[in-house]
PDB file of N, CA and C in Angstrom:
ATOM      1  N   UNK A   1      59.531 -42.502  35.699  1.00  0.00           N
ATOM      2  CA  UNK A   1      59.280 -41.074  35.634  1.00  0.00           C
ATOM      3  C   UNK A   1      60.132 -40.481  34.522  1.00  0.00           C
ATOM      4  N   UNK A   2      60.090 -39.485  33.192  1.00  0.00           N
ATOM      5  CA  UNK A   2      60.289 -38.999  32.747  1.00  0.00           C
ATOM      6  C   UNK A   2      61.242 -37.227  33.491  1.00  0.00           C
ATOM      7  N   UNK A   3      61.922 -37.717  33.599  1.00  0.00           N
ATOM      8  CA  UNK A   3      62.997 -36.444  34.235  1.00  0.00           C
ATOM      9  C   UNK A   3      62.481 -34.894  33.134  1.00  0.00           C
ATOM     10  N   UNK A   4      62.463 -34.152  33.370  1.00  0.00           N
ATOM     11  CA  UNK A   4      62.530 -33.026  33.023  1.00  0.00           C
ATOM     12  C   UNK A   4      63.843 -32.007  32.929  1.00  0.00           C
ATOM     13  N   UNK A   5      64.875 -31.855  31.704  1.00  0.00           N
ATOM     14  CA  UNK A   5      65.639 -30.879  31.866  1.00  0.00           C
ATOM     15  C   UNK A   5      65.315 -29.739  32.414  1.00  0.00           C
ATOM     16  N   UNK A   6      66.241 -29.526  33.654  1.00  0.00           N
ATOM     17  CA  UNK A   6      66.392 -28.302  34.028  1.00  0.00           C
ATOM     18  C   UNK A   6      67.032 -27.560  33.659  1.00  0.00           C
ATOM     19  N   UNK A   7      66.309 -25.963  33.875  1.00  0.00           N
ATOM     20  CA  UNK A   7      66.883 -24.938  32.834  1.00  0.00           C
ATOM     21  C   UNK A   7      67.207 -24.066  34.377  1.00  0.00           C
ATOM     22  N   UNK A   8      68.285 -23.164  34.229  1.00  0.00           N
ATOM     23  CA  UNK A   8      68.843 -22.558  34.993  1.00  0.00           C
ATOM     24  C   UNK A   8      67.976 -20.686  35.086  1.00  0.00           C
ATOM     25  N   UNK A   9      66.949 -20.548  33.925  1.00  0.00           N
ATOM     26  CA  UNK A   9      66.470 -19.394  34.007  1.00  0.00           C
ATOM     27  C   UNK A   9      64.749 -19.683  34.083  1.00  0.00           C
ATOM     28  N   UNK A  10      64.636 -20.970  34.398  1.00  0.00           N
ATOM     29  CA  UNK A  10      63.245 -21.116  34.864  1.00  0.00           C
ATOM     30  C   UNK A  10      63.091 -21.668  36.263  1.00  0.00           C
ATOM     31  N   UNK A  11      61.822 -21.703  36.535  1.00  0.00           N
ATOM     32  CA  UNK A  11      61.380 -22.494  37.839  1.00  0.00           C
ATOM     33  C   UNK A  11      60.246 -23.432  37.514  1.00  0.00           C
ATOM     34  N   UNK A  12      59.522 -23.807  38.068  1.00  0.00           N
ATOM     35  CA  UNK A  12      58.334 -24.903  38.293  1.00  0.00           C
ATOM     36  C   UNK A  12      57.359 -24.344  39.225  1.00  0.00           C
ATOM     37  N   UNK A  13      56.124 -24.744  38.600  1.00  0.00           N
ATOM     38  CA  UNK A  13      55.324 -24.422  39.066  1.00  0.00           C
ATOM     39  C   UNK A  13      54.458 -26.302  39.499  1.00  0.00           C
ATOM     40  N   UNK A  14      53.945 -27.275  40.705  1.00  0.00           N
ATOM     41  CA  UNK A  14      53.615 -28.228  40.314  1.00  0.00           C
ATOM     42  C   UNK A  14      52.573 -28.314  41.006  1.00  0.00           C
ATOM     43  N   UNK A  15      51.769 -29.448  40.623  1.00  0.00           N
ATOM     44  CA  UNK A  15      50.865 -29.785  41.204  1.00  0.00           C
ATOM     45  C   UNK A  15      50.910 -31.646  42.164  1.00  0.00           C
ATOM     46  N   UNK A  16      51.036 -31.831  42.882  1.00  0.00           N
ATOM     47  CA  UNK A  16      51.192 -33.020  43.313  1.00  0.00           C
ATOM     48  C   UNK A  16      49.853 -33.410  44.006  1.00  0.00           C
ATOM     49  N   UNK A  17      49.836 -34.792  43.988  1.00  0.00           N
ATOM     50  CA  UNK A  17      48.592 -35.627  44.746  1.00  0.00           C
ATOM     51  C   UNK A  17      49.799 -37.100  45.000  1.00  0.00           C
ATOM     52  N   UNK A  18      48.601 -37.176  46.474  1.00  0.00           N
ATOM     53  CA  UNK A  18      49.205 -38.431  47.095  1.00  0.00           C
ATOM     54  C   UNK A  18      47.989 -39.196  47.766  1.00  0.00           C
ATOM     55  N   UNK A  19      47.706 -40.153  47.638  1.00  0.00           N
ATOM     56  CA  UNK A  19      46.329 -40.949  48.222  1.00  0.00           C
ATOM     57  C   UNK A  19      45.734 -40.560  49.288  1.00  0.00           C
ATOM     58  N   UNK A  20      46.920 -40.030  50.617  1.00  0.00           N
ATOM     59  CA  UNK A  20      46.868 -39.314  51.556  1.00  0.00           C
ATOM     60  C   UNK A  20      45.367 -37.846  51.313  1.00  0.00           C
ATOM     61  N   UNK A  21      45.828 -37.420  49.964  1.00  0.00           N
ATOM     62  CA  UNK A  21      45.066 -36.338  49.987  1.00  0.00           C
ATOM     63  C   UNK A  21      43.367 -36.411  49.879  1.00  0.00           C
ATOM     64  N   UNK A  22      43.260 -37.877  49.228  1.00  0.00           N
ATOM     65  CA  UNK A  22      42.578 -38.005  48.653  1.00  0.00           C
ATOM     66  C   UNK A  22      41.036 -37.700  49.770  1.00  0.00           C
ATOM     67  N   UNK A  23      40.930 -38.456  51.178  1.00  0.00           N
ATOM     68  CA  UNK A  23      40.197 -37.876  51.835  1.00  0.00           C
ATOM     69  C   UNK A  23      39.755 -36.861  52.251  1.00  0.00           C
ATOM     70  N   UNK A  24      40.551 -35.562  51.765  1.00  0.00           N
ATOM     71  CA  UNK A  24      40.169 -33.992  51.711  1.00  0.00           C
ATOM     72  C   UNK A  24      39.699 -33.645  50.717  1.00  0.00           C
ATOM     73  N   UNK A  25      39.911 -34.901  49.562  1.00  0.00           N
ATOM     74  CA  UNK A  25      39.760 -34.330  47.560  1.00  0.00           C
ATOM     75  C   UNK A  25      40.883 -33.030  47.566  1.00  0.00           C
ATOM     76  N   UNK A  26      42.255 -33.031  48.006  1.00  0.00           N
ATOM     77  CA  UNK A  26      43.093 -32.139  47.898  1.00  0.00           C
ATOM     78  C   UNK A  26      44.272 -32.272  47.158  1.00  0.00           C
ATOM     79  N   UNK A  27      44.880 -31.257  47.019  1.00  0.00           N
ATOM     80  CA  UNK A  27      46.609 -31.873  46.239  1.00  0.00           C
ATOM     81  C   UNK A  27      47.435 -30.973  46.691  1.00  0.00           C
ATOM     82  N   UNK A  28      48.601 -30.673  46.615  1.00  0.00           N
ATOM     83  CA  UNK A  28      49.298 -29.623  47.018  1.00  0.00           C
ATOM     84  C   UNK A  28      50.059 -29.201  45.500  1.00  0.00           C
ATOM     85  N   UNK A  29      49.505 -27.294  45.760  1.00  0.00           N
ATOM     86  CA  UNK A  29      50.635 -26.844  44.737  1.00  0.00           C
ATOM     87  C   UNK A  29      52.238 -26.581  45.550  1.00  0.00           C
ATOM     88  N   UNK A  30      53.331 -26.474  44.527  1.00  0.00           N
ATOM     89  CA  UNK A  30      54.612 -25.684  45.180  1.00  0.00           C
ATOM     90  C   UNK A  30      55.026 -25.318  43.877  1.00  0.00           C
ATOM     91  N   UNK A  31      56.324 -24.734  44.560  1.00  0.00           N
ATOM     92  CA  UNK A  31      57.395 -24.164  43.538  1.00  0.00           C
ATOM     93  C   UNK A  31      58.588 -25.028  43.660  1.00  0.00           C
ATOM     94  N   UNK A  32      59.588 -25.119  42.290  1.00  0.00           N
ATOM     95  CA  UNK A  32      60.515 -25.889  42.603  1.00  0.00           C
ATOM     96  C   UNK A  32      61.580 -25.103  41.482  1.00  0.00           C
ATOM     97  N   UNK A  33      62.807 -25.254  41.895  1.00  0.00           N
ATOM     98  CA  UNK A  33      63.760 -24.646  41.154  1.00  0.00           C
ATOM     99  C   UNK A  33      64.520 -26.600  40.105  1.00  0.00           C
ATOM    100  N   UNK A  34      64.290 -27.593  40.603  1.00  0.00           N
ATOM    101  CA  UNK A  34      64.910 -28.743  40.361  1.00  0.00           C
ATOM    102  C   UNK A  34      63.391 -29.822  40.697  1.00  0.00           C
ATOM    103  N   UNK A  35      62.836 -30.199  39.723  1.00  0.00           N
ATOM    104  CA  UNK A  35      61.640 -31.308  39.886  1.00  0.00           C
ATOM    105  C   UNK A  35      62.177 -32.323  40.368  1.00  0.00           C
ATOM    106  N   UNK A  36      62.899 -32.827  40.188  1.00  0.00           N
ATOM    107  CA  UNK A  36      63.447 -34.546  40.018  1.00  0.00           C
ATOM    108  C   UNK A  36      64.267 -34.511  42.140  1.00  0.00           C
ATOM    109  N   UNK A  37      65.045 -33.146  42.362  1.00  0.00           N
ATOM    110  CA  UNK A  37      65.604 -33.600  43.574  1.00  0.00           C
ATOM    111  C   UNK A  37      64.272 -33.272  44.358  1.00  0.00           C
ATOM    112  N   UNK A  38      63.325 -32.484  44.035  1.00  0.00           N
ATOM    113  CA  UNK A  38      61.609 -32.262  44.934  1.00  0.00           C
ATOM    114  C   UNK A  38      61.243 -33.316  44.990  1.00  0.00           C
ATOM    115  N   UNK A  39      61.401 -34.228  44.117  1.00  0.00           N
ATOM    116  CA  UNK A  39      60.422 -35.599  44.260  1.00  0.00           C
ATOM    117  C   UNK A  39      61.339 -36.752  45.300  1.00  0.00           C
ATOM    118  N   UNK A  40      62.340 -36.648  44.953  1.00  0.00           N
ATOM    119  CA  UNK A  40      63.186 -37.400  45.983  1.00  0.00           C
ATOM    120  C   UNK A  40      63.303 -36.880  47.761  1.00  0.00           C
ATOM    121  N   UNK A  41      62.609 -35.551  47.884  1.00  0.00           N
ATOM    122  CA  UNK A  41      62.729 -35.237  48.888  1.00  0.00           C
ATOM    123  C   UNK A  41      60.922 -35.555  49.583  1.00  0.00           C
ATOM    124  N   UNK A  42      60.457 -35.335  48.302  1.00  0.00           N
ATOM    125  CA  UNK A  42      58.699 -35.739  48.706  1.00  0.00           C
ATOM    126  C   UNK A  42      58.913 -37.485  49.056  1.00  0.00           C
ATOM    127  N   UNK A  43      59.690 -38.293  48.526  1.00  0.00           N
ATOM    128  CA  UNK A  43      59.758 -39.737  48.366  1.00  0.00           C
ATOM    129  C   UNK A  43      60.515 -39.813  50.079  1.00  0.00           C
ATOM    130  N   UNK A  44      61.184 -39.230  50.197  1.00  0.00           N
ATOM    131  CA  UNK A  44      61.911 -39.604  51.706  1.00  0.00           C
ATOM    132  C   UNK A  44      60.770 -39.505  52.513  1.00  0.00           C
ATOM    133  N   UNK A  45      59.448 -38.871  52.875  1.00  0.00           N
ATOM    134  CA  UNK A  45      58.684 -39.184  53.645  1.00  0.00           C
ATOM    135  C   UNK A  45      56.969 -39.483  53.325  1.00  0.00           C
ATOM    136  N   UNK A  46      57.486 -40.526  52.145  1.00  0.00           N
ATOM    137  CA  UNK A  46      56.075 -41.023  52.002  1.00  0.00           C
ATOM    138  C   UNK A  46      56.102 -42.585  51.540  1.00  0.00           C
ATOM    139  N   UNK A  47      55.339 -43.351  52.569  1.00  0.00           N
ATOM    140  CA  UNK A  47      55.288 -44.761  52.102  1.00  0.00           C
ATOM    141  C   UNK A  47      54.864 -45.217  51.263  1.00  0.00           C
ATOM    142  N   UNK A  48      53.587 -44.643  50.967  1.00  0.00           N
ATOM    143  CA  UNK A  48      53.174 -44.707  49.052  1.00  0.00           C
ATOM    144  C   UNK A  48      53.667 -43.665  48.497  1.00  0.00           C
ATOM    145  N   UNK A  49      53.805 -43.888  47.169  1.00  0.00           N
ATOM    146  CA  UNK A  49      54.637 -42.783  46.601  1.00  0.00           C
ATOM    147  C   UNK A  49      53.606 -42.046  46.169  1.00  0.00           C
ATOM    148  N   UNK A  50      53.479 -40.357  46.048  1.00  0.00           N
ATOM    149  CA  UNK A  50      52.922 -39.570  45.463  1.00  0.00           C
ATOM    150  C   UNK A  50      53.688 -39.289  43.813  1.00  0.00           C
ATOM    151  N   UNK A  51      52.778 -38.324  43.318  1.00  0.00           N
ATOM    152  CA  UNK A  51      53.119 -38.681  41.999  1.00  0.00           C
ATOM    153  C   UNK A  51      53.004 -36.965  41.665  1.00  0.00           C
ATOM    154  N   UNK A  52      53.270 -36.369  40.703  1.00  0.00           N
ATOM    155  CA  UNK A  52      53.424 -34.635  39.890  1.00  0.00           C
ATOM    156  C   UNK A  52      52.238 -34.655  39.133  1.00  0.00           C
ATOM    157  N   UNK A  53      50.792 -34.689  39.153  1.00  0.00           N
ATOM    158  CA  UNK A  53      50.024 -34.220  38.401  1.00  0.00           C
ATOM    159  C   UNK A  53      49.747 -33.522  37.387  1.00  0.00           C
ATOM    160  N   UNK A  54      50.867 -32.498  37.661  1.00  0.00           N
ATOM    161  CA  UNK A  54      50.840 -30.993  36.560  1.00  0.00           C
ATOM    162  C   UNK A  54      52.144 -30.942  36.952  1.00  0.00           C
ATOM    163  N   UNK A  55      53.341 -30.297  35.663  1.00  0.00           N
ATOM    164  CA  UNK A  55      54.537 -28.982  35.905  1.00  0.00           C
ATOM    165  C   UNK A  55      54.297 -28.200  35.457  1.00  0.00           C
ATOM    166  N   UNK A  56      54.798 -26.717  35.471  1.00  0.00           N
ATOM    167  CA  UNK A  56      54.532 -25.991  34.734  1.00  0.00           C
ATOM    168  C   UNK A  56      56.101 -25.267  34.529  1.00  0.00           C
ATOM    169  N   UNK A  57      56.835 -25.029  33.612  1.00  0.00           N
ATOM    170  CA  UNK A  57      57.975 -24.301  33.497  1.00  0.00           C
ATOM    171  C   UNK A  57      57.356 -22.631  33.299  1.00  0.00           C
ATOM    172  N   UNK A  58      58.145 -21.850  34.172  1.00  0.00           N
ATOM    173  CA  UNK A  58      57.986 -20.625  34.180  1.00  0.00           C
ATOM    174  C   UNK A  58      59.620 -19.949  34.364  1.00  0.00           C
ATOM    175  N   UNK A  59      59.223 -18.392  34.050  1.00  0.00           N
ATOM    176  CA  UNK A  59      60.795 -17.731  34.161  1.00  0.00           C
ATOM    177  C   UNK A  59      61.004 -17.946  35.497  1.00  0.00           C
ATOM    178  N   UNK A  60      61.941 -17.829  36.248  1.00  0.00           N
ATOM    179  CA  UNK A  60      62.429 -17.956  37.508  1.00  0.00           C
ATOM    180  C   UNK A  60      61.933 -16.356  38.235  1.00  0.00           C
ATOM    181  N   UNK A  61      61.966 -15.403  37.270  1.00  0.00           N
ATOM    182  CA  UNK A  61      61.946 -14.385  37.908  1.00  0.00           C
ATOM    183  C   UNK A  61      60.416 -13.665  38.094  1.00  0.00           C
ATOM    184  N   UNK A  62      59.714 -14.462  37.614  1.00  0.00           N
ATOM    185  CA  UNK A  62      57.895 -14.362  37.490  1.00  0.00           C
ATOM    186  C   UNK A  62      57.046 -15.567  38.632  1.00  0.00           C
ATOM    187  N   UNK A  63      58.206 -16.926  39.299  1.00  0.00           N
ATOM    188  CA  UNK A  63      57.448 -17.882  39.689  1.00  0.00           C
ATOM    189  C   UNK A  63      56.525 -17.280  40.880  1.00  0.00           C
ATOM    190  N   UNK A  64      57.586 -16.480  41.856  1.00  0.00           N
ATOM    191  CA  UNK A  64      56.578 -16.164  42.425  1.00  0.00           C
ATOM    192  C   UNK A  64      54.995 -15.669  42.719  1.00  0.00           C
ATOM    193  N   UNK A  65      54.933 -14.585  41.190  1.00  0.00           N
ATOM    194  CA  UNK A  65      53.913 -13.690  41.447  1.00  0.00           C
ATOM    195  C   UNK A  65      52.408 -15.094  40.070  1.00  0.00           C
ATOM    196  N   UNK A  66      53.058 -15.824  39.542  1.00  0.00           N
ATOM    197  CA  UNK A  66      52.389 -16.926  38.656  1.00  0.00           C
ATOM    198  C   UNK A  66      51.862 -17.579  40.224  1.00  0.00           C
ATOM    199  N   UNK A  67      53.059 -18.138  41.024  1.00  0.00           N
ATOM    200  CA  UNK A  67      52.154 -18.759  41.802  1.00  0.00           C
ATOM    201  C   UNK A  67      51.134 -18.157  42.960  1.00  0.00           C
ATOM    202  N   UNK A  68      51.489 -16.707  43.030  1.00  0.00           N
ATOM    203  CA  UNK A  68      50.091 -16.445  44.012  1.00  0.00           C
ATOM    204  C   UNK A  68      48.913 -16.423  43.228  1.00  0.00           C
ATOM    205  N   UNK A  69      48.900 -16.063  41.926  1.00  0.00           N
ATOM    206  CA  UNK A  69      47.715 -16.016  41.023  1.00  0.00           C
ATOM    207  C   UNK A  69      47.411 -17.350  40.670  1.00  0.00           C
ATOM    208  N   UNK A  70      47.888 -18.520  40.245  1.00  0.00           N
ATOM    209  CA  UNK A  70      47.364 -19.999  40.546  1.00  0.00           C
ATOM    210  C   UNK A  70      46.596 -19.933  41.908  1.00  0.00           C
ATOM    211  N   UNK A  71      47.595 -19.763  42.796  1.00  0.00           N
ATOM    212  CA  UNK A  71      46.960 -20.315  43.904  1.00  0.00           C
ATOM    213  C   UNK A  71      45.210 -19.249  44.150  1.00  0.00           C
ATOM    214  N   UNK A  72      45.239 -17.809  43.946  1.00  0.00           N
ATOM    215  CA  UNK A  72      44.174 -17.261  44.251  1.00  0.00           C
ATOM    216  C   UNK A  72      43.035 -17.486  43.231  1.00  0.00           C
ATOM    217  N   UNK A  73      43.430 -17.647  42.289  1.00  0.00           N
ATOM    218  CA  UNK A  73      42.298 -17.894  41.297  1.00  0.00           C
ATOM    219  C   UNK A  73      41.497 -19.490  41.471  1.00  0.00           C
ATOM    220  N   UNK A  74      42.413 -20.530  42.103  1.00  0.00           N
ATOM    221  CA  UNK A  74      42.427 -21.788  42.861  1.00  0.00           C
ATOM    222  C   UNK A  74      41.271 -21.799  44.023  1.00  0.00           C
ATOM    223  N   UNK A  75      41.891 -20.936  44.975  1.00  0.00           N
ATOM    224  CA  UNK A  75      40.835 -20.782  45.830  1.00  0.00           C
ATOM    225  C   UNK A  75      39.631 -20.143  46.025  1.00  0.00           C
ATOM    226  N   UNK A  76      39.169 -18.992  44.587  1.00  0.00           N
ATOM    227  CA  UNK A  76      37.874 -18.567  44.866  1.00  0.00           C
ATOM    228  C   UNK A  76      37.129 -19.155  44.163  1.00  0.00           C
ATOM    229  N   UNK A  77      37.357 -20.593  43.756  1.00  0.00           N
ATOM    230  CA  UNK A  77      36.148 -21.538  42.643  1.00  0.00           C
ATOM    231  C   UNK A  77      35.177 -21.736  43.861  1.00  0.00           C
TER     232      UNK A  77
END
């Protein structure tokens, strides 16, 4: 995996898939302030490993309102 410097005035925006999902055709978005300790915490409860599809670096102080608009523009396709 390619680590991503973290910047102290951004956040993450990601997209993850795990085989698990795959029978829904789903993925999960989140937010993350640190990618690399998210994935180690996604890795503590998964026997196959899932993987980051998408990051997205955003200001820290915008992630929130970026991610309701991902997510709503997401769900009315």
């Amino acid at each position: 995996m390619n680590f991503i410097k973290m910047n102290q005035t951004n956040g993450y925006i990601y997209v993850r898939n795990h085989p698990s999902y795959d029978v829904d055709d789903a993925c999960k978005m989140g937010k993350a302030i640190n990618i690399p300790e998210r994935d180690t915490q996604y890795a503590t409860g998964e026997i196959k490993r899932g993987y980051f599809e998408a990051v997205f670096e955003v200001p820290i102080e915008k992630i929130g309102i970026y991610f309701i608009n991902i997510n709503f523009l997401y769900n009315i396709k």
